[in-house]
PDB file of N, CA and C in Angstrom:
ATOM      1  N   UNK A   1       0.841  -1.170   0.000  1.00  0.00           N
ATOM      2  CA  UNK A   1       0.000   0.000   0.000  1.00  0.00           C
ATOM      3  C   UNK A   1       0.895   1.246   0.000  1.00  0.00           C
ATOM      4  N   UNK A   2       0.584   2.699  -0.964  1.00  0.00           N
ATOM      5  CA  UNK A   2       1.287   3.748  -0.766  1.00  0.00           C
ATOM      6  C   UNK A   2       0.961   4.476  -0.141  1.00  0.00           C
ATOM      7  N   UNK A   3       1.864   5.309   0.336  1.00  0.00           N
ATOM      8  CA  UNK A   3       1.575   5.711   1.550  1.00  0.00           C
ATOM      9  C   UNK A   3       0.673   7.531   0.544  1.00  0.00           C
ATOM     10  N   UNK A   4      -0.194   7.496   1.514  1.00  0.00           N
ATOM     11  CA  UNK A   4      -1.202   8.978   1.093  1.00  0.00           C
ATOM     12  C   UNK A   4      -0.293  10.300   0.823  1.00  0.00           C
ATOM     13  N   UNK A   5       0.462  10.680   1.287  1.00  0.00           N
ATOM     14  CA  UNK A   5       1.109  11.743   1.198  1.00  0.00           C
ATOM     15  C   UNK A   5       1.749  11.696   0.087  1.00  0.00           C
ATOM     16  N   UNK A   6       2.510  10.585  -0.719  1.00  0.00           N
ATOM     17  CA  UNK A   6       2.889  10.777  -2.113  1.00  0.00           C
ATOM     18  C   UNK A   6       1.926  10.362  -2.896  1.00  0.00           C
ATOM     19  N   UNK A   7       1.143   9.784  -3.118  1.00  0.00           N
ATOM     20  CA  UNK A   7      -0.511   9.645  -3.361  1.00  0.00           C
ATOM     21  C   UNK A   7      -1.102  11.892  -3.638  1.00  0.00           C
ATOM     22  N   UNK A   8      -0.969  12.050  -2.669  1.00  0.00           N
ATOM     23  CA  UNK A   8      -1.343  13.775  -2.522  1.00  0.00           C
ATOM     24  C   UNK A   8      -0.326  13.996  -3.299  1.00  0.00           C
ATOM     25  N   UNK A   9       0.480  14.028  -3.302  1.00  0.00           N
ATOM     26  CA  UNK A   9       1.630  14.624  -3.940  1.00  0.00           C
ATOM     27  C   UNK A   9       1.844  14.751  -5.392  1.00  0.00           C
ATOM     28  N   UNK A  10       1.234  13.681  -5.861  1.00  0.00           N
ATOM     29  CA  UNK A  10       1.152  13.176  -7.187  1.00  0.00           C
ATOM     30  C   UNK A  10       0.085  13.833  -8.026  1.00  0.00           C
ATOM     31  N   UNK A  11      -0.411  13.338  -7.172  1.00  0.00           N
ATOM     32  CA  UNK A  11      -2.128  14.278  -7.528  1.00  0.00           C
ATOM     33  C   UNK A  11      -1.623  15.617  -7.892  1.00  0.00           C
ATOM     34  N   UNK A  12      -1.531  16.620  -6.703  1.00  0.00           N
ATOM     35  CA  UNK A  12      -1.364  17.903  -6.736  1.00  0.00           C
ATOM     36  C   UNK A  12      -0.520  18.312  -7.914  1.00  0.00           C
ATOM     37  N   UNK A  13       0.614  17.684  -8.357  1.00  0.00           N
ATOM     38  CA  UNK A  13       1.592  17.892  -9.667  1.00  0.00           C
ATOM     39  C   UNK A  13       1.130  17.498 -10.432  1.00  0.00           C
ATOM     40  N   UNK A  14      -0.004  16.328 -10.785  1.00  0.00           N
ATOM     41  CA  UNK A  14      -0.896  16.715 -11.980  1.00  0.00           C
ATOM     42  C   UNK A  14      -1.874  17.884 -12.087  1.00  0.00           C
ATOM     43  N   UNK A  15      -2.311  17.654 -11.159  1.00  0.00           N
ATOM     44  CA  UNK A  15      -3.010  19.059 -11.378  1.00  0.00           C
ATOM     45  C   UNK A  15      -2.585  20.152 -11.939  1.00  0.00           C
ATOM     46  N   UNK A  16      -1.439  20.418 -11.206  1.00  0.00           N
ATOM     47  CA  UNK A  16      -0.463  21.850 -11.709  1.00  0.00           C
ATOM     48  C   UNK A  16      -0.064  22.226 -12.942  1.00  0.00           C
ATOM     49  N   UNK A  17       0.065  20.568 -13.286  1.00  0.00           N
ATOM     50  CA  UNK A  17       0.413  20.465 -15.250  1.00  0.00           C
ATOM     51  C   UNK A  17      -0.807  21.163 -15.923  1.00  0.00           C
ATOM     52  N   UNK A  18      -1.634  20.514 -15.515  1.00  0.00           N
ATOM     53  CA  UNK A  18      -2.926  20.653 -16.620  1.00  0.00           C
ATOM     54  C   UNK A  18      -3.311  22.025 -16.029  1.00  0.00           C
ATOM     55  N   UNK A  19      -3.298  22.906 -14.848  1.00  0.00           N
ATOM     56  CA  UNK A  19      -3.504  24.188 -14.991  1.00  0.00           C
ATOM     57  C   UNK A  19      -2.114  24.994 -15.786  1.00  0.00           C
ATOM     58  N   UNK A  20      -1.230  24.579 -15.752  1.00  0.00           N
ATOM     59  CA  UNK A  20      -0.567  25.149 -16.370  1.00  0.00           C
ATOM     60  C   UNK A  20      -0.104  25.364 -18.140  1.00  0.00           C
ATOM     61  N   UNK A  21      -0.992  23.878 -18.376  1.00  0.00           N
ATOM     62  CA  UNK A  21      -1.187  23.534 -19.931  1.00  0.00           C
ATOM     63  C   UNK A  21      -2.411  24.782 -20.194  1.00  0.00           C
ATOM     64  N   UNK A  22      -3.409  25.104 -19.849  1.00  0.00           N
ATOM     65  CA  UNK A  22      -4.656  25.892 -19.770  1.00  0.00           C
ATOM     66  C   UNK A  22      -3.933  27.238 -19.883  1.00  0.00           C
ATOM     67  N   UNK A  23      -3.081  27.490 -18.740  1.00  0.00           N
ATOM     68  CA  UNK A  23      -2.857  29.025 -18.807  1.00  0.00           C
ATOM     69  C   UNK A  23      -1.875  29.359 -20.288  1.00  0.00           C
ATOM     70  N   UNK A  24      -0.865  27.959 -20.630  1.00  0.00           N
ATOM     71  CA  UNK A  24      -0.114  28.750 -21.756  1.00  0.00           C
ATOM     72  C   UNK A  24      -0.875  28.346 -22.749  1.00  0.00           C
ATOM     73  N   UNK A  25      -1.723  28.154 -23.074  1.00  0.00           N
ATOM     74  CA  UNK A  25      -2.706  27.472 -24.447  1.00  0.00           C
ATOM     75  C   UNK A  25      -3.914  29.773 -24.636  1.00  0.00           C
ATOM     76  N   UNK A  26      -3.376  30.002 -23.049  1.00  0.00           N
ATOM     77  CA  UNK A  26      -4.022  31.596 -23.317  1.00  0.00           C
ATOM     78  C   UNK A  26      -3.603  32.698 -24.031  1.00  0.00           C
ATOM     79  N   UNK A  27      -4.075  33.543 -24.736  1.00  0.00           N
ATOM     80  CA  UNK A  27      -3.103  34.868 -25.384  1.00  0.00           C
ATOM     81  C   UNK A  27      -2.874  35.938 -24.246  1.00  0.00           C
ATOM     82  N   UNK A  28      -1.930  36.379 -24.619  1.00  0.00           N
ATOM     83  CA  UNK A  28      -1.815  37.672 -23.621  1.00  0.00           C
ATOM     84  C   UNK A  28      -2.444  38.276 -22.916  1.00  0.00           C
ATOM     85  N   UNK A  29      -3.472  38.636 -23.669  1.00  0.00           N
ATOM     86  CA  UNK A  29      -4.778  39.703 -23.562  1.00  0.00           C
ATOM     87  C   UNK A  29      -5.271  39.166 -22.417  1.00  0.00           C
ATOM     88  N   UNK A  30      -5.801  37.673 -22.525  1.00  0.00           N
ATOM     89  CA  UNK A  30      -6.158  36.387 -22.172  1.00  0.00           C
ATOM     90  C   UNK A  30      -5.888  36.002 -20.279  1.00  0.00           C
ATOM     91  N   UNK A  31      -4.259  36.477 -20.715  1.00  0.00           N
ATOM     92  CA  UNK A  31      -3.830  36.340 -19.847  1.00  0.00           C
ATOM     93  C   UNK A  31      -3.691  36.785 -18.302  1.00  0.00           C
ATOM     94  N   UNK A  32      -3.819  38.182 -18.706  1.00  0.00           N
ATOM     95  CA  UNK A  32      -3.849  39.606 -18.199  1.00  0.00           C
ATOM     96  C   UNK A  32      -5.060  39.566 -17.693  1.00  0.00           C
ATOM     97  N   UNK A  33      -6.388  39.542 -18.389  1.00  0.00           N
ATOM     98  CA  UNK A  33      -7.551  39.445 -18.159  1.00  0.00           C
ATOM     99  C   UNK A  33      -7.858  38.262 -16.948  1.00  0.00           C
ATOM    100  N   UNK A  34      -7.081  37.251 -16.680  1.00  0.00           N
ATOM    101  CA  UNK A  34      -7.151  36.263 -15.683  1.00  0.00           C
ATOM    102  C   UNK A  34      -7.152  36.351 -14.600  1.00  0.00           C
ATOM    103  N   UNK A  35      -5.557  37.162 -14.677  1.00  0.00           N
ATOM    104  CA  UNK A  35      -5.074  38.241 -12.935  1.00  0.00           C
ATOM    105  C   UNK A  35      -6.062  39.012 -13.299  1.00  0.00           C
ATOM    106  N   UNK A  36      -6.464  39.938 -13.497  1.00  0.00           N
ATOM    107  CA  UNK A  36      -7.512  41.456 -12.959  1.00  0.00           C
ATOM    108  C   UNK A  36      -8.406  40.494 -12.827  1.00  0.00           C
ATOM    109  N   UNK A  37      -8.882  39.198 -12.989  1.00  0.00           N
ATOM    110  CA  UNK A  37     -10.011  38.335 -12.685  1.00  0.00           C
ATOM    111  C   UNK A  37     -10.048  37.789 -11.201  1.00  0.00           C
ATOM    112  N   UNK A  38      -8.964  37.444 -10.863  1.00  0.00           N
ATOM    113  CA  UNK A  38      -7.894  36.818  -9.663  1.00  0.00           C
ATOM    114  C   UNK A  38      -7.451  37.306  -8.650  1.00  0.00           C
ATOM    115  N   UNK A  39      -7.042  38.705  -8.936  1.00  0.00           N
ATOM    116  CA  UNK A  39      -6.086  39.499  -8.018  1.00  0.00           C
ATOM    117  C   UNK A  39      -6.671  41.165  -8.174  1.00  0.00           C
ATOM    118  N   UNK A  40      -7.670  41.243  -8.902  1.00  0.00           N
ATOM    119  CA  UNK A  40      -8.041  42.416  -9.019  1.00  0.00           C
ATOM    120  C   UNK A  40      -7.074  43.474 -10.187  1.00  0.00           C
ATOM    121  N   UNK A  41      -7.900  44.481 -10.781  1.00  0.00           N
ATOM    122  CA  UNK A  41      -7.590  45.302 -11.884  1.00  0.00           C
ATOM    123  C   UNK A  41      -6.196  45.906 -11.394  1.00  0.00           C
ATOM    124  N   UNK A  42      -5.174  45.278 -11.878  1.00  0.00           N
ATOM    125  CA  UNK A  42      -3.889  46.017 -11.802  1.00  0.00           C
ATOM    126  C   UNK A  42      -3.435  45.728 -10.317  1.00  0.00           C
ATOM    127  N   UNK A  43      -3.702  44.528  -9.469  1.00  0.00           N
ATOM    128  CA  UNK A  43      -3.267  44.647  -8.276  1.00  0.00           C
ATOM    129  C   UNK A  43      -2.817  42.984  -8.321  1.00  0.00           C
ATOM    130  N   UNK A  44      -1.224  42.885  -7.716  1.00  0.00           N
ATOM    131  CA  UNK A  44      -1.060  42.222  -7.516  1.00  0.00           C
ATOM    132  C   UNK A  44      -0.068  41.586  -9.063  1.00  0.00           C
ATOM    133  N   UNK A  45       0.657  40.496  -8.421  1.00  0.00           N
ATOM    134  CA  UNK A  45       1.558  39.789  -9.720  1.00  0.00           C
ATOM    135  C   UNK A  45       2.460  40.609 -10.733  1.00  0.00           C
ATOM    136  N   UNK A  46       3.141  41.397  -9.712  1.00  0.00           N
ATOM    137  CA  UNK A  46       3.476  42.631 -10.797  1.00  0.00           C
ATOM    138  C   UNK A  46       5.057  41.977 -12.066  1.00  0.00           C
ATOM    139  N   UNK A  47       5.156  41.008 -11.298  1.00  0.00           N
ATOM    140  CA  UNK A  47       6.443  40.922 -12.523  1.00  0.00           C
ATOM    141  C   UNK A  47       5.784  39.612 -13.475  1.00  0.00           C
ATOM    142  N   UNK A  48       4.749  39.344 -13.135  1.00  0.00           N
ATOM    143  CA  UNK A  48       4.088  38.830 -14.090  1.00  0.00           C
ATOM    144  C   UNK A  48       3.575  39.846 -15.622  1.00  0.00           C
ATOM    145  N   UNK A  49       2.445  40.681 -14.882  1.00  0.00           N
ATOM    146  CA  UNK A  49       2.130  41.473 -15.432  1.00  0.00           C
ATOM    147  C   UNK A  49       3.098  42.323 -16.698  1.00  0.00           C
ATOM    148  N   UNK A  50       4.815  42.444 -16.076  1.00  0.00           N
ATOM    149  CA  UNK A  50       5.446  43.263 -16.327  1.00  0.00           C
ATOM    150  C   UNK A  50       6.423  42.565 -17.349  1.00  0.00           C
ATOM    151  N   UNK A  51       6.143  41.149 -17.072  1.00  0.00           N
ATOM    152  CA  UNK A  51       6.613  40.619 -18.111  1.00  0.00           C
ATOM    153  C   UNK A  51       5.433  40.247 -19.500  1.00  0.00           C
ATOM    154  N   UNK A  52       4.318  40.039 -19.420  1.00  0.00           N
ATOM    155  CA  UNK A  52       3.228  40.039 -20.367  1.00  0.00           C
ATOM    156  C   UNK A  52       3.294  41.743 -21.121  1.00  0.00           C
ATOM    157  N   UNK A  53       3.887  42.641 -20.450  1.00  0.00           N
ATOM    158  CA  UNK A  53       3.456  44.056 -20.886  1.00  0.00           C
ATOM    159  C   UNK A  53       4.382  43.998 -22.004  1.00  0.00           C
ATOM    160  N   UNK A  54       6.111  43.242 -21.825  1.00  0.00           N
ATOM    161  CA  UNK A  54       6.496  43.639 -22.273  1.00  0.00           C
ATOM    162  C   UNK A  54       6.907  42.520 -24.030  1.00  0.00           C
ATOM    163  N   UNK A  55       5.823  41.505 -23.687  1.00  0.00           N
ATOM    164  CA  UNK A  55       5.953  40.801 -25.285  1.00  0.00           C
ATOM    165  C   UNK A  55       4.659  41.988 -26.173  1.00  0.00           C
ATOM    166  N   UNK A  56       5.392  41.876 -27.154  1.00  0.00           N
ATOM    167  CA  UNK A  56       4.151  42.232 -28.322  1.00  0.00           C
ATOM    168  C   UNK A  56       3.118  41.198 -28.688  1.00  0.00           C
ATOM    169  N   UNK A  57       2.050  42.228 -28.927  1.00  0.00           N
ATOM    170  CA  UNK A  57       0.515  41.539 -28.853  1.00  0.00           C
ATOM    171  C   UNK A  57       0.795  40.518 -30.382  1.00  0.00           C
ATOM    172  N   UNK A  58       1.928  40.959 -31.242  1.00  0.00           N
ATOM    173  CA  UNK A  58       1.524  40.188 -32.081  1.00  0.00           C
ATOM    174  C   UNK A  58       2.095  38.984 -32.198  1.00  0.00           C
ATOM    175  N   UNK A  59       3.342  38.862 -31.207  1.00  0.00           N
ATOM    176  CA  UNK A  59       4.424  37.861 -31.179  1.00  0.00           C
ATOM    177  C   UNK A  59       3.345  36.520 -30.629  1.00  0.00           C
ATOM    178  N   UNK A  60       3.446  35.720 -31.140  1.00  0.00           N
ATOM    179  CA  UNK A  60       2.905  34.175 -31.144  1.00  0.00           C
ATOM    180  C   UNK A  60       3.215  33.854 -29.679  1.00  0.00           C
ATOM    181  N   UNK A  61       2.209  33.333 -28.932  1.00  0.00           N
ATOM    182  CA  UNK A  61       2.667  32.713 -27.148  1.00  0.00           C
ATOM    183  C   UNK A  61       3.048  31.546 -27.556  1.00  0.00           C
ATOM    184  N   UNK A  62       4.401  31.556 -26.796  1.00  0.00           N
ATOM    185  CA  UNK A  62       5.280  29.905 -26.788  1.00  0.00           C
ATOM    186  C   UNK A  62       5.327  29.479 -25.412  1.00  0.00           C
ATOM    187  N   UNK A  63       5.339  28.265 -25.921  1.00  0.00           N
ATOM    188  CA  UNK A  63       5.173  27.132 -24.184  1.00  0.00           C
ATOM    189  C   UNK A  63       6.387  28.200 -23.470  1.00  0.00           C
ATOM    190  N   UNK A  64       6.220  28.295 -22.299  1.00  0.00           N
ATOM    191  CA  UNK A  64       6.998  28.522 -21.321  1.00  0.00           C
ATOM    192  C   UNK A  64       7.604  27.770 -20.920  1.00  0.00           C
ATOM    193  N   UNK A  65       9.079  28.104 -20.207  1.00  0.00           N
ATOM    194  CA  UNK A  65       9.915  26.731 -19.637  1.00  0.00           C
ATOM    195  C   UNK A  65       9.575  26.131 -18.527  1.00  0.00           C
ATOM    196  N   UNK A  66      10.193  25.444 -18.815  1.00  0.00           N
ATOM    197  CA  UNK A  66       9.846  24.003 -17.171  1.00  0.00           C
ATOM    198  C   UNK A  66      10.298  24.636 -16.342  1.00  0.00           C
ATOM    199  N   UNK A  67       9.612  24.196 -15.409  1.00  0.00           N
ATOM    200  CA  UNK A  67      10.593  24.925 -14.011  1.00  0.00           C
ATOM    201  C   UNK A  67      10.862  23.635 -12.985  1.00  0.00           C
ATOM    202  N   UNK A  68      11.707  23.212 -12.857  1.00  0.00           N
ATOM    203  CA  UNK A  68      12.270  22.093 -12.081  1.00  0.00           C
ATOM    204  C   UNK A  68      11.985  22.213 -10.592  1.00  0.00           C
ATOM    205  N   UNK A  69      10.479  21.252 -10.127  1.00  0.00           N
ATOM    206  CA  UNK A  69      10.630  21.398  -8.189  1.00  0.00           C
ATOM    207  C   UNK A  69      12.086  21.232  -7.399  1.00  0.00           C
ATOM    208  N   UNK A  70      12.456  22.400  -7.025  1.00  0.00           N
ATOM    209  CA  UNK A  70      14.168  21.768  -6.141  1.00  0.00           C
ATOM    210  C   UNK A  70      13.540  21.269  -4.412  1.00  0.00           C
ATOM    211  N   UNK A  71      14.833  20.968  -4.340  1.00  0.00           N
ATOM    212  CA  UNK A  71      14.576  20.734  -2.788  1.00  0.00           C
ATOM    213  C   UNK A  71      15.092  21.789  -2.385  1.00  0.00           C
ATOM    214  N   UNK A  72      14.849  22.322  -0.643  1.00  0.00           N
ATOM    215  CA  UNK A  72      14.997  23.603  -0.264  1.00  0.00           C
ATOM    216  C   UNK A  72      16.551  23.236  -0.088  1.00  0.00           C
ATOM    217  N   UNK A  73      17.285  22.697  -0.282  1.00  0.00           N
ATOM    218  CA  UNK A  73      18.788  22.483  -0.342  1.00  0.00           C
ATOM    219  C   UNK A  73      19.517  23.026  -1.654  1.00  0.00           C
ATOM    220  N   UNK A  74      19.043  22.506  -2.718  1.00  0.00           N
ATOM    221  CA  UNK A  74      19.016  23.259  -3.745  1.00  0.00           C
ATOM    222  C   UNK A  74      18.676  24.605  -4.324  1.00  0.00           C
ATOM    223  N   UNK A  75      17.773  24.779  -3.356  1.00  0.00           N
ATOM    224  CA  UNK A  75      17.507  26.209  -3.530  1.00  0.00           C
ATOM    225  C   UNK A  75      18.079  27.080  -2.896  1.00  0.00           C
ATOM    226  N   UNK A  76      19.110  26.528  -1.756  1.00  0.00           N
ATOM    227  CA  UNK A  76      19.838  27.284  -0.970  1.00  0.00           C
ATOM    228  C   UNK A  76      20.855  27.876  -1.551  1.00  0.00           C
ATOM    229  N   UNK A  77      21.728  26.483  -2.438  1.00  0.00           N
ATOM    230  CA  UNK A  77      23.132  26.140  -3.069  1.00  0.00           C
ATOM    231  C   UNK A  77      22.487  27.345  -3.962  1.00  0.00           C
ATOM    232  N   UNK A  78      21.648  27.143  -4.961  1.00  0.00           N
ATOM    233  CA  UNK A  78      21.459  27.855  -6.253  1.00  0.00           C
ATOM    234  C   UNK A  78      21.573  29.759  -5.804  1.00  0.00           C
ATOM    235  N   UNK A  79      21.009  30.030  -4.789  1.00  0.00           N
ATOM    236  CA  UNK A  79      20.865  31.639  -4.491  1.00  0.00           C
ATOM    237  C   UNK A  79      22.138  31.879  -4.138  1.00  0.00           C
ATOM    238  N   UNK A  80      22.836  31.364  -3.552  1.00  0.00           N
ATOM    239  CA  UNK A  80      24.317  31.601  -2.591  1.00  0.00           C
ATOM    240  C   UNK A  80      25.471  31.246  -3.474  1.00  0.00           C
ATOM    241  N   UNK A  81      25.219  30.515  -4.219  1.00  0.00           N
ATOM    242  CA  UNK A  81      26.395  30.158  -5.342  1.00  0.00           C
ATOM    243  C   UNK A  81      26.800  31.411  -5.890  1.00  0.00           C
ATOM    244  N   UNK A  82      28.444  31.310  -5.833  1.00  0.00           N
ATOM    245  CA  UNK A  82      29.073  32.485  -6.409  1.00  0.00           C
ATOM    246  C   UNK A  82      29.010  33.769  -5.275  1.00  0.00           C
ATOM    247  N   UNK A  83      28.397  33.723  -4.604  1.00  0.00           N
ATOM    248  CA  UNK A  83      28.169  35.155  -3.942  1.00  0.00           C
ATOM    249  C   UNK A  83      29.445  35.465  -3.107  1.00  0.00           C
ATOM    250  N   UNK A  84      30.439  34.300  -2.401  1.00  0.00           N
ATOM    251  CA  UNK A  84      31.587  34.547  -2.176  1.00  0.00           C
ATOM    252  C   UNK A  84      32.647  35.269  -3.574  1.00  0.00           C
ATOM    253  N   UNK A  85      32.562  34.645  -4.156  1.00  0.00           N
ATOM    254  CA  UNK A  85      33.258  35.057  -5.076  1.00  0.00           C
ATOM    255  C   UNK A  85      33.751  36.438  -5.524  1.00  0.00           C
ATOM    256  N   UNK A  86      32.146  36.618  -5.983  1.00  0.00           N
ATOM    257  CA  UNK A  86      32.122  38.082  -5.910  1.00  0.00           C
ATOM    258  C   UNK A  86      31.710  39.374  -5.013  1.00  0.00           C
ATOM    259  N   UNK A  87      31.970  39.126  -3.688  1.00  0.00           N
ATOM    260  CA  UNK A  87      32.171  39.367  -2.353  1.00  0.00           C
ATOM    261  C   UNK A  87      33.473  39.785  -1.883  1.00  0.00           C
ATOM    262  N   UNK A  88      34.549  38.838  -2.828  1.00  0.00           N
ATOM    263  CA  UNK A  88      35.555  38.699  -2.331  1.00  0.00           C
ATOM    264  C   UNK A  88      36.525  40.131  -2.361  1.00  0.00           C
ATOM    265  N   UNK A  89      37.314  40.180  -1.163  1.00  0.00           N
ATOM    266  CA  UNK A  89      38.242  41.302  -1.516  1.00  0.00           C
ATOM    267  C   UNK A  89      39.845  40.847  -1.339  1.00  0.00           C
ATOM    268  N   UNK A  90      40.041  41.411  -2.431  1.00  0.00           N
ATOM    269  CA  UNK A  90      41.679  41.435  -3.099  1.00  0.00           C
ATOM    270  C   UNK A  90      42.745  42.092  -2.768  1.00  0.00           C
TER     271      UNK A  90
END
């Protein structure tokens, strides 16, 4: 028997696909119109927004990239990487 929590788990990341297949299958306009649906007219999601402002209405919507679940270990390594480096004094 599996245990429920990766059972939930599984679930929930399908889900996420298929809302996320829905949102890029939207046009811009589309898009925009979702948040002011969601979050209210101009409130909220601003680097969303700010990135939709800044494709042209006529440029074709392409799948968006994957975004890989990390573990919060990975997400540690990934922000902090390099930051000695260029920190460093000579």
């Amino acid at each position: 028997m599996r245990n429920k929590r990766l059972d939930r788990l599984e679930k929930r990341k399908e889900e996420a696909k298929k809302r996320l297949e829905i949102y890029h299958k939207l046009t811009i306009a589309q898009r925009i119109a979702a948040l002011d649906k969601r979050l209210g007219k101009g409130i909220g999601a601003k680097k969303e927004r700010e990135r939709l402002a800044a494709v042209p209405v006529s440029a074709p919507v392409t799948e968006e990239k994957k975004v890989a679940v990390k573990s919060p270990k990975e997400k540690f390594i990934r922000k902090y990487r390099g930051k000695d480096e260029k920190n460093k004094i000579e």
